[in-house]
Each structure stands twice: as C-alpha cells, then as structure tokens.
C-alpha atoms as a PDB file:
ATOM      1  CA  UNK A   1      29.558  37.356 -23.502  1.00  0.00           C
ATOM      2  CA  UNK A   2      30.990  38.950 -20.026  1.00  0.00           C
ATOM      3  CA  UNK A   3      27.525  39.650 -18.911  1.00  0.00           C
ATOM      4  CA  UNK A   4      26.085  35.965 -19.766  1.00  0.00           C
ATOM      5  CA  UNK A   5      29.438  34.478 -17.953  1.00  0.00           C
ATOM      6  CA  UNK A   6      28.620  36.895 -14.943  1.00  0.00           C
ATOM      7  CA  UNK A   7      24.778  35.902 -14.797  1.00  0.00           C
ATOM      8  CA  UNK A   8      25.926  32.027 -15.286  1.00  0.00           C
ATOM      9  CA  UNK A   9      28.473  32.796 -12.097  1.00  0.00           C
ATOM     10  CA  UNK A  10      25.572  34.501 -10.031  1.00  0.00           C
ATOM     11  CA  UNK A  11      23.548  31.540 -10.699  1.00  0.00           C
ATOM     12  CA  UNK A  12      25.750  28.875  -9.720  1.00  0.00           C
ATOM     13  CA  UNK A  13      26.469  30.193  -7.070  1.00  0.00           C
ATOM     14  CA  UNK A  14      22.900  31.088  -5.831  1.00  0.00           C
ATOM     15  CA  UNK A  15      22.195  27.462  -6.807  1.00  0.00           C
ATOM     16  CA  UNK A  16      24.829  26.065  -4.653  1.00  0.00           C
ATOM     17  CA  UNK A  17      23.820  28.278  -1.321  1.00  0.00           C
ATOM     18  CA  UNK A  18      19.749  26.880  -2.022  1.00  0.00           C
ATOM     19  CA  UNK A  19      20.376  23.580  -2.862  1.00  0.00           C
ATOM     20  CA  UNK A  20      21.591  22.424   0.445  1.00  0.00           C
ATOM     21  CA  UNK A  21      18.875  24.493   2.409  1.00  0.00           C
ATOM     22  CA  UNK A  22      16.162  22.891   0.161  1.00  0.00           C
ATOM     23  CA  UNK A  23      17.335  19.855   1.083  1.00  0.00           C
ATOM     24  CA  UNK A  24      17.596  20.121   4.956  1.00  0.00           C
ATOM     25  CA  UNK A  25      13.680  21.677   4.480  1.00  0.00           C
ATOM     26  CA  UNK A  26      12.739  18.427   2.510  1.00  0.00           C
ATOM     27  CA  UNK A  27      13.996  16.607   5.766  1.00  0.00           C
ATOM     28  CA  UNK A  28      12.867  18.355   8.388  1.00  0.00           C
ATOM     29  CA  UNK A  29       9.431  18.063   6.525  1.00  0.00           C
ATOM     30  CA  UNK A  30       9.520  14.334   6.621  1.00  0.00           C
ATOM     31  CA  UNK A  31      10.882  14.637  10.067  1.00  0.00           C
ATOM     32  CA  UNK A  32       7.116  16.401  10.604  1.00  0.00           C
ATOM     33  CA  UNK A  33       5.134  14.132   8.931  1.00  0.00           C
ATOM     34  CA  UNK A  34       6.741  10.631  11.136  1.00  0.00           C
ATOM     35  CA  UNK A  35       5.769  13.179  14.071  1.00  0.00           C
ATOM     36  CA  UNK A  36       2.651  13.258  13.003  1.00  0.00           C
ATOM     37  CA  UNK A  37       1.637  10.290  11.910  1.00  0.00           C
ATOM     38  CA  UNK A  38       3.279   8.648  15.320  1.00  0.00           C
ATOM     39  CA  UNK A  39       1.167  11.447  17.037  1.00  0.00           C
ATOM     40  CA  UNK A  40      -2.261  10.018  15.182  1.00  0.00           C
ATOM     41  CA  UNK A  41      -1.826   6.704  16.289  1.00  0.00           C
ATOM     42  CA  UNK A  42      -1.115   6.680  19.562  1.00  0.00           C
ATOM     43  CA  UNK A  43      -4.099   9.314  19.656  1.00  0.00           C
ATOM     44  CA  UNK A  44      -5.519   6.263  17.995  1.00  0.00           C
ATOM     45  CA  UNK A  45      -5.034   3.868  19.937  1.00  0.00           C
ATOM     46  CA  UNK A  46      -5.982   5.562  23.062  1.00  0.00           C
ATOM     47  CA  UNK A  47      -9.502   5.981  21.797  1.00  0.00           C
ATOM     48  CA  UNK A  48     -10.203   2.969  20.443  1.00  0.00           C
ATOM     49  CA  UNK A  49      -9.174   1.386  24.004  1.00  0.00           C
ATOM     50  CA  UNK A  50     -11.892   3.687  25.406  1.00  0.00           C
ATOM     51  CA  UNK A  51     -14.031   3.069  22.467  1.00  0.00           C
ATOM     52  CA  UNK A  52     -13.883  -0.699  22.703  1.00  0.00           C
ATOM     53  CA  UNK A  53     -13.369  -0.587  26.990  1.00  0.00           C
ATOM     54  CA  UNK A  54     -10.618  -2.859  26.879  1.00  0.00           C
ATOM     55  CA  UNK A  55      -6.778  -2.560  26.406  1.00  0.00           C
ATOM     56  CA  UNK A  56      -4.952  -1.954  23.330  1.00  0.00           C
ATOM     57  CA  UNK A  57      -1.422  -2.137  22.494  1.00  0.00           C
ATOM     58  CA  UNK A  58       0.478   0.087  19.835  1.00  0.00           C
ATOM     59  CA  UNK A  59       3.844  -1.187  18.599  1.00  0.00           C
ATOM     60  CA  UNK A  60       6.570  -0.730  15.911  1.00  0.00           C
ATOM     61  CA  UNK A  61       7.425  -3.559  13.531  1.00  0.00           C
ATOM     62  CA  UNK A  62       9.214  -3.967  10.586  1.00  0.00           C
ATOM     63  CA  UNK A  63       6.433  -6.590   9.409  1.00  0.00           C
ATOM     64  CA  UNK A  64       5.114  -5.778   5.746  1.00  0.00           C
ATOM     65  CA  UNK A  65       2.072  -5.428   4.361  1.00  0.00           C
ATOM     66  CA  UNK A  66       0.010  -4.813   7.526  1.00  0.00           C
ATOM     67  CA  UNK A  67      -3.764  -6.011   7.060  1.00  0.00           C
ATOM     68  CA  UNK A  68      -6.782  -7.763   9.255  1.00  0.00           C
ATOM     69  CA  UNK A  69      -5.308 -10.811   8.124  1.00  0.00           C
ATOM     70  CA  UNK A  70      -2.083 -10.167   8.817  1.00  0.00           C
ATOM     71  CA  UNK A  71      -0.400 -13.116  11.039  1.00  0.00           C
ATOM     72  CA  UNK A  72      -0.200 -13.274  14.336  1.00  0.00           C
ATOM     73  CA  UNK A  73       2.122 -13.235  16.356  1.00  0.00           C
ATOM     74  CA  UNK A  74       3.570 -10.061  15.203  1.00  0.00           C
ATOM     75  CA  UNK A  75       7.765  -9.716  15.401  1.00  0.00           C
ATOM     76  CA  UNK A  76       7.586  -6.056  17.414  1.00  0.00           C
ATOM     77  CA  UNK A  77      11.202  -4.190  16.611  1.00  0.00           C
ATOM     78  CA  UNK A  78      12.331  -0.708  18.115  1.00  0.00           C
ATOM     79  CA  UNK A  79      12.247   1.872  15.413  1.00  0.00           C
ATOM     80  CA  UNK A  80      10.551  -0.250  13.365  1.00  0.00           C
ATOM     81  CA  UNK A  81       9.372   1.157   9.843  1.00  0.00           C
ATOM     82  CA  UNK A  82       5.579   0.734  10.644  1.00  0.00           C
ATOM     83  CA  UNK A  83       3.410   0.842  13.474  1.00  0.00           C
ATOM     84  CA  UNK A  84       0.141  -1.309  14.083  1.00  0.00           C
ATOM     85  CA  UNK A  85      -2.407  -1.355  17.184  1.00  0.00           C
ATOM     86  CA  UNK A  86      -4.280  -4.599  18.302  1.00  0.00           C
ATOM     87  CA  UNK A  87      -6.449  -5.188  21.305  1.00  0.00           C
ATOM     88  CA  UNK A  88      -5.230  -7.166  23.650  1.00  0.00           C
ATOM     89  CA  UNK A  89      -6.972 -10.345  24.809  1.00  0.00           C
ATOM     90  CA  UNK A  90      -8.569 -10.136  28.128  1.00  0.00           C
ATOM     91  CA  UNK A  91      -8.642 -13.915  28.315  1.00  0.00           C
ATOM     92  CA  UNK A  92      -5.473 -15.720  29.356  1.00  0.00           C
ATOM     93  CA  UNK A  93      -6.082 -19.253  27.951  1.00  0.00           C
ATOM     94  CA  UNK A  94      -5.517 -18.132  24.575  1.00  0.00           C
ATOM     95  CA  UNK A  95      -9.609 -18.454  23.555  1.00  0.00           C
ATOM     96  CA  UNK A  96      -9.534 -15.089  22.334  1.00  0.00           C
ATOM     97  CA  UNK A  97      -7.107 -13.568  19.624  1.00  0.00           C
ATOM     98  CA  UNK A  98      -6.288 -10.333  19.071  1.00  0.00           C
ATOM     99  CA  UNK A  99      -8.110  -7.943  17.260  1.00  0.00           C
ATOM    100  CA  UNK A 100      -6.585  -5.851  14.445  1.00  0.00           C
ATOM    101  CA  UNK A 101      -7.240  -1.884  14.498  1.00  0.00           C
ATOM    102  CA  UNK A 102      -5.163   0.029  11.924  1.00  0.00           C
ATOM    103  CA  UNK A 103      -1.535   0.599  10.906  1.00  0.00           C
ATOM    104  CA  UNK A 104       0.357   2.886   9.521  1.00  0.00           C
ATOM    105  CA  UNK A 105       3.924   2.619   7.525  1.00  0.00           C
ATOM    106  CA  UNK A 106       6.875   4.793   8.002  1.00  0.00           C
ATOM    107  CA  UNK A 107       8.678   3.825   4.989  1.00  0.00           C
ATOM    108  CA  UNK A 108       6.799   5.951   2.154  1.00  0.00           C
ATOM    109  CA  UNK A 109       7.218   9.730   2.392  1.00  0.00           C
ATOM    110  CA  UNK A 110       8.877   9.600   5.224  1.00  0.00           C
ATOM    111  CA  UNK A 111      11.958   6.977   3.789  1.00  0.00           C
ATOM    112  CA  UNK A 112      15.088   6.880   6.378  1.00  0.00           C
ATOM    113  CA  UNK A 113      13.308   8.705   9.475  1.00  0.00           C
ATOM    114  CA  UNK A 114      14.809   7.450  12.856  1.00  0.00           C
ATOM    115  CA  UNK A 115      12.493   6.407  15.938  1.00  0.00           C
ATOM    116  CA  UNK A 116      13.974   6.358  19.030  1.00  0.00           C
ATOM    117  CA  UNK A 117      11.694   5.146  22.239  1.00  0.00           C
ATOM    118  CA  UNK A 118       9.780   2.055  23.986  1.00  0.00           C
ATOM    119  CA  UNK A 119       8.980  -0.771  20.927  1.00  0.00           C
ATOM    120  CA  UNK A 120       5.190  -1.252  22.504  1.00  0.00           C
ATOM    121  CA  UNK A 121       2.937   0.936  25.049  1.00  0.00           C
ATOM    122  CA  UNK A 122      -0.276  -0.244  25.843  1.00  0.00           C
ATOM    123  CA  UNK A 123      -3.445   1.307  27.234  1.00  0.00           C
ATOM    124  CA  UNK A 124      -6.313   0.415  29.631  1.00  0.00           C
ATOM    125  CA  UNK A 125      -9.815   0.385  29.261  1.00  0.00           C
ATOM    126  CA  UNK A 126      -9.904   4.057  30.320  1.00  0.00           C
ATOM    127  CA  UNK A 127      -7.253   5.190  28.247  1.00  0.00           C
ATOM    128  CA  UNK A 128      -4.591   5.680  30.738  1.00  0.00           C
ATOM    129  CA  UNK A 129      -0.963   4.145  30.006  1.00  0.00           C
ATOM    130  CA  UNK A 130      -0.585   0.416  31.652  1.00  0.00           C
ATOM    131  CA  UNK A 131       2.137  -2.367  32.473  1.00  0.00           C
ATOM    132  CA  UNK A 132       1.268  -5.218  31.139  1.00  0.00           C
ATOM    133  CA  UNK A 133       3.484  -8.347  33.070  1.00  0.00           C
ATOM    134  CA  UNK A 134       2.308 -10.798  30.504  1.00  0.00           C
ATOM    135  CA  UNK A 135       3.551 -11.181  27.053  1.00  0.00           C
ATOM    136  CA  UNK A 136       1.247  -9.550  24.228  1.00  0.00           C
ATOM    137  CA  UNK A 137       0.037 -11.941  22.064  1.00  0.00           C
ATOM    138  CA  UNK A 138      -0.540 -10.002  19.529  1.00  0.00           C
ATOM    139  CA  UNK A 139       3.737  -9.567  19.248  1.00  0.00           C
ATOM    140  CA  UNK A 140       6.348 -11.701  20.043  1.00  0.00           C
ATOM    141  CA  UNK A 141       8.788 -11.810  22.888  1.00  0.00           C
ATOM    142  CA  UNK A 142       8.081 -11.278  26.430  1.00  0.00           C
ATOM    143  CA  UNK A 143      10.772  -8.191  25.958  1.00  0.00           C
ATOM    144  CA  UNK A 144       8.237  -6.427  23.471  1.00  0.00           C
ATOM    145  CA  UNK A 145       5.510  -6.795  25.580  1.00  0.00           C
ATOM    146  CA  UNK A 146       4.425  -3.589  27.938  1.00  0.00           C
ATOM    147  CA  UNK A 147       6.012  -4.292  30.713  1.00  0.00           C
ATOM    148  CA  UNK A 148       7.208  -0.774  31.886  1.00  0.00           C
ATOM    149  CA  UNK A 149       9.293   1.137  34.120  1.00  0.00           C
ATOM    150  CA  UNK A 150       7.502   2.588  37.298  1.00  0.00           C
ATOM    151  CA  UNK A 151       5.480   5.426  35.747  1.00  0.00           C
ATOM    152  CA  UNK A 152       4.852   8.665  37.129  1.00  0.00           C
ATOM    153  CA  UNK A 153       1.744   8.988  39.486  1.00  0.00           C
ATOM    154  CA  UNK A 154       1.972  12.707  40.356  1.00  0.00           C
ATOM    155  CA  UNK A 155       1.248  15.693  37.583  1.00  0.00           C
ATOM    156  CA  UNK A 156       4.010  17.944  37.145  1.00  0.00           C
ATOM    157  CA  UNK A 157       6.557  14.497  36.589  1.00  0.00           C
ATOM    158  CA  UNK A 158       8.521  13.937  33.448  1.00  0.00           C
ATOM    159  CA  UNK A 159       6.281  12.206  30.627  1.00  0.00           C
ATOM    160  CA  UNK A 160       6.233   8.670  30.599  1.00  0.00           C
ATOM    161  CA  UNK A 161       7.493   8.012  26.971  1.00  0.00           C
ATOM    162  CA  UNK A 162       9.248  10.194  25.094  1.00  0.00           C
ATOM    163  CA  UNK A 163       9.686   8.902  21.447  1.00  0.00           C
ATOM    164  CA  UNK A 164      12.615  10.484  19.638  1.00  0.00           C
ATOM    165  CA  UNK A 165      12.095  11.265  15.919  1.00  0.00           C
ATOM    166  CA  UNK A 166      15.003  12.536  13.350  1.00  0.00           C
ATOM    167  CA  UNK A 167      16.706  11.789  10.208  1.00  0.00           C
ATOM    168  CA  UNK A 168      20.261  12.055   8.973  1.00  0.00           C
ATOM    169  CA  UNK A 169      20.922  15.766   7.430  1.00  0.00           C
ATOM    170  CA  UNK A 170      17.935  17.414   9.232  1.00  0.00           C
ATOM    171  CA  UNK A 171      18.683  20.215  11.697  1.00  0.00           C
ATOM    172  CA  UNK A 172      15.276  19.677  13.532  1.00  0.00           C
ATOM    173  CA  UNK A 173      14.468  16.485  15.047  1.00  0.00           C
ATOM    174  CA  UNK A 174      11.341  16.469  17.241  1.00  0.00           C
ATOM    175  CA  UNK A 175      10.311  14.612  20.073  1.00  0.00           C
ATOM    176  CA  UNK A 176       6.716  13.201  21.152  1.00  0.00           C
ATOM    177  CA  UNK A 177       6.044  12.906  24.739  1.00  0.00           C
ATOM    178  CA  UNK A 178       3.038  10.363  25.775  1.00  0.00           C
ATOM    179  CA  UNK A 179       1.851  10.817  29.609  1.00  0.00           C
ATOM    180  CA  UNK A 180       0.660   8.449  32.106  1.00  0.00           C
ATOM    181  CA  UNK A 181      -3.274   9.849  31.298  1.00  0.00           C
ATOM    182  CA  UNK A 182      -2.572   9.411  27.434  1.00  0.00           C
ATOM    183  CA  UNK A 183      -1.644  12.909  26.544  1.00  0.00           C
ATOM    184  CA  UNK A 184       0.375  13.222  23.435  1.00  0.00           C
ATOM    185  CA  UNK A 185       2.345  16.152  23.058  1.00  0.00           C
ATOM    186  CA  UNK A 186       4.459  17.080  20.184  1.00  0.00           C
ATOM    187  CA  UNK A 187       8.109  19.016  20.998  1.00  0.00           C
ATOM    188  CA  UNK A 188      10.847  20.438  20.112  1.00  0.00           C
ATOM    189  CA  UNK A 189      14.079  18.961  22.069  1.00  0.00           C
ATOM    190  CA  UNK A 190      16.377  21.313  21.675  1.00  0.00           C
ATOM    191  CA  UNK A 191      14.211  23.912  23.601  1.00  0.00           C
ATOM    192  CA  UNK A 192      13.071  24.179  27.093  1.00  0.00           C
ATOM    193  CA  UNK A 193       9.595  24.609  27.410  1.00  0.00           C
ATOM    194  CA  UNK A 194       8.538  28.270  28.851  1.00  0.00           C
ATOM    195  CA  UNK A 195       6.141  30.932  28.459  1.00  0.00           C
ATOM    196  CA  UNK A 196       8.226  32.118  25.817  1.00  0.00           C
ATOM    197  CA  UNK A 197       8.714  28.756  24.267  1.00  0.00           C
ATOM    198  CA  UNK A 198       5.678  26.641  24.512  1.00  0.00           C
ATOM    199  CA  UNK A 199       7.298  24.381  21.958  1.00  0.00           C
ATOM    200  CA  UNK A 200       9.920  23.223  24.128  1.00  0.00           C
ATOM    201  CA  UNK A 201      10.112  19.705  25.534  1.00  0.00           C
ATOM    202  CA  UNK A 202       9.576  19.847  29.364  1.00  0.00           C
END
C-alpha cells in the first residue's frame, strides 16, 4: 500500500511538472504553423504578381468563408483571422474587378494566434513591395489600402514589414520580416541575428 501511495505521489507530481511544458509546446507549435502559413502567402502572392505581371495585394480580414465568389469589397482588419490575395485592377474607372487568388484561414489549428503588422502590402508587376495612393478595391477603406511608409531603397536597411506573430502562454513568438525586393524571412525576435545566431531578427 506504501509503495502504490509513493508511485501515485511520483506520478502526480511528474504529471504536474509535464503538463504545463506540453502545453507551452502545443503553443509554440501553432505559433509555427501561423508563421508559416503567413510565410506561404506572401511567398504567394509575390509570384503570382510576377506570374500574372500585374500587382497583387495580400491582406488580413476577418471575412468568412473566403471563395472566388466571395463579395467584393472586402472589410480588410489588422490581425485579422484569415488572409486573402486579389489582383489589383490596373484600370481606374472601375471596368475591371478584382481577381481572386487564394486564401488561407488562421482560425483552425492555429485558434487564438496574435498578428501584429501592416493590414495590406501589395506588390508590383516585378514582385517588388509598392505604395499604392489609391484605395484597393478589392478591400475597403482608403486606410487599408497600401499606402506605405517611405521604404527602404538601400540593402543593408531594416526590412520593410515586420509582421509579429504570438499567442497567449507561448514562450516563443516569431516574427516574419518582408523586404522591399519581396524577401520573406522567418525570425526569432528575441535574438539578434549573428554568425552564431542566424535565427535572429536583424
């Protein structure tokens, strides 16, 4: 009876020094998968404005089901739970609509992760990140379209995004940098990048 009460004590007490780690590893692995998922489509959207030659706009929305038929215009919102890429009419007199690319939804697998950063970039017809002074029409409000702060035109400069990405009772949130060419970089922001640390943000 003593040994079974001992074993019981050993186990509970095991049990209560895993559970919590378990659980911080369950969130920093969701915290991984937004990464990565934010990382494909912006990758995504940069080559499907080269692909196409024209320029495309990624943006977060809390708009639900996303489809081709989804309607336009599309409310845009800052850490919204999904993101969705359109092109971007090259016409101004509204003759042309946007064209739907693909989306992809936050809220799944990855349920309570926090996105930090701009609510829409866009990209030229070469890939590179743009300003865009006009309002999107394929979201709503001139405030969500991509009109940006003076980016960097020199190497060597900070990134030009940095989208923050974290949820409550991880110990790891991660950050994705996008530069002015369209480079997406994933890091970690609570390291400087080195030699030694090539997972550090810059």
């Amino acid at each position: 009876m003593i040994e079974a009460m001992v074993t019981l004590a050993i186990f509970a007490i095991l049990v209560a020094i895993g559970v919590p780690t378990m659980s911080v590893w369950i969130r920093n692995n969701k915290v991984r998968s937004a990464t990565d998922a934010l990382q494909n489509g912006l990758r995504l959207a940069q080559a499907e404005s080269l692909r196409r030659s024209r320029q495309v706009v990624f943006a977060f929305t809390n708009a639900t089901p996303l489809t081709q038929v989804t309607p336009l215009p599309l409310p845009a919102a800052a850490g919204g739970t999904s993101w969705v890429i359109y092109t971007i009419p090259s016409m101004t007199d509204n003759s042309e609509a946007p064209i739907y690319i693909q989306s992809g939804d936050f809220s799944n697998a990855t349920a309570n992760v926090q996105v930090t950063g701009p609510v829409a970039v866009c990209f030229n017809s070469v890939g590179r990140l743009t300003s865009n002074a006009t309002t999107v029409t394929a979201i709503t409000g001139g405030a969500n379209s991509c009109i940006q702060p003076t980016l960097p035109a020199a190497a060597g400069l900070p990134p030009a995004y940095k989208f923050g990405i974290s949820i409550p009772g991880a110990d790891r949130p991660l950050q994705v940098n996008l530069g002015l060419g369209g480079q997406v970089h994933m890091c970690d922001p609570a390291v400087t990048i080195s030699d030694s640390h090539p997972e550090g943000c810059p």
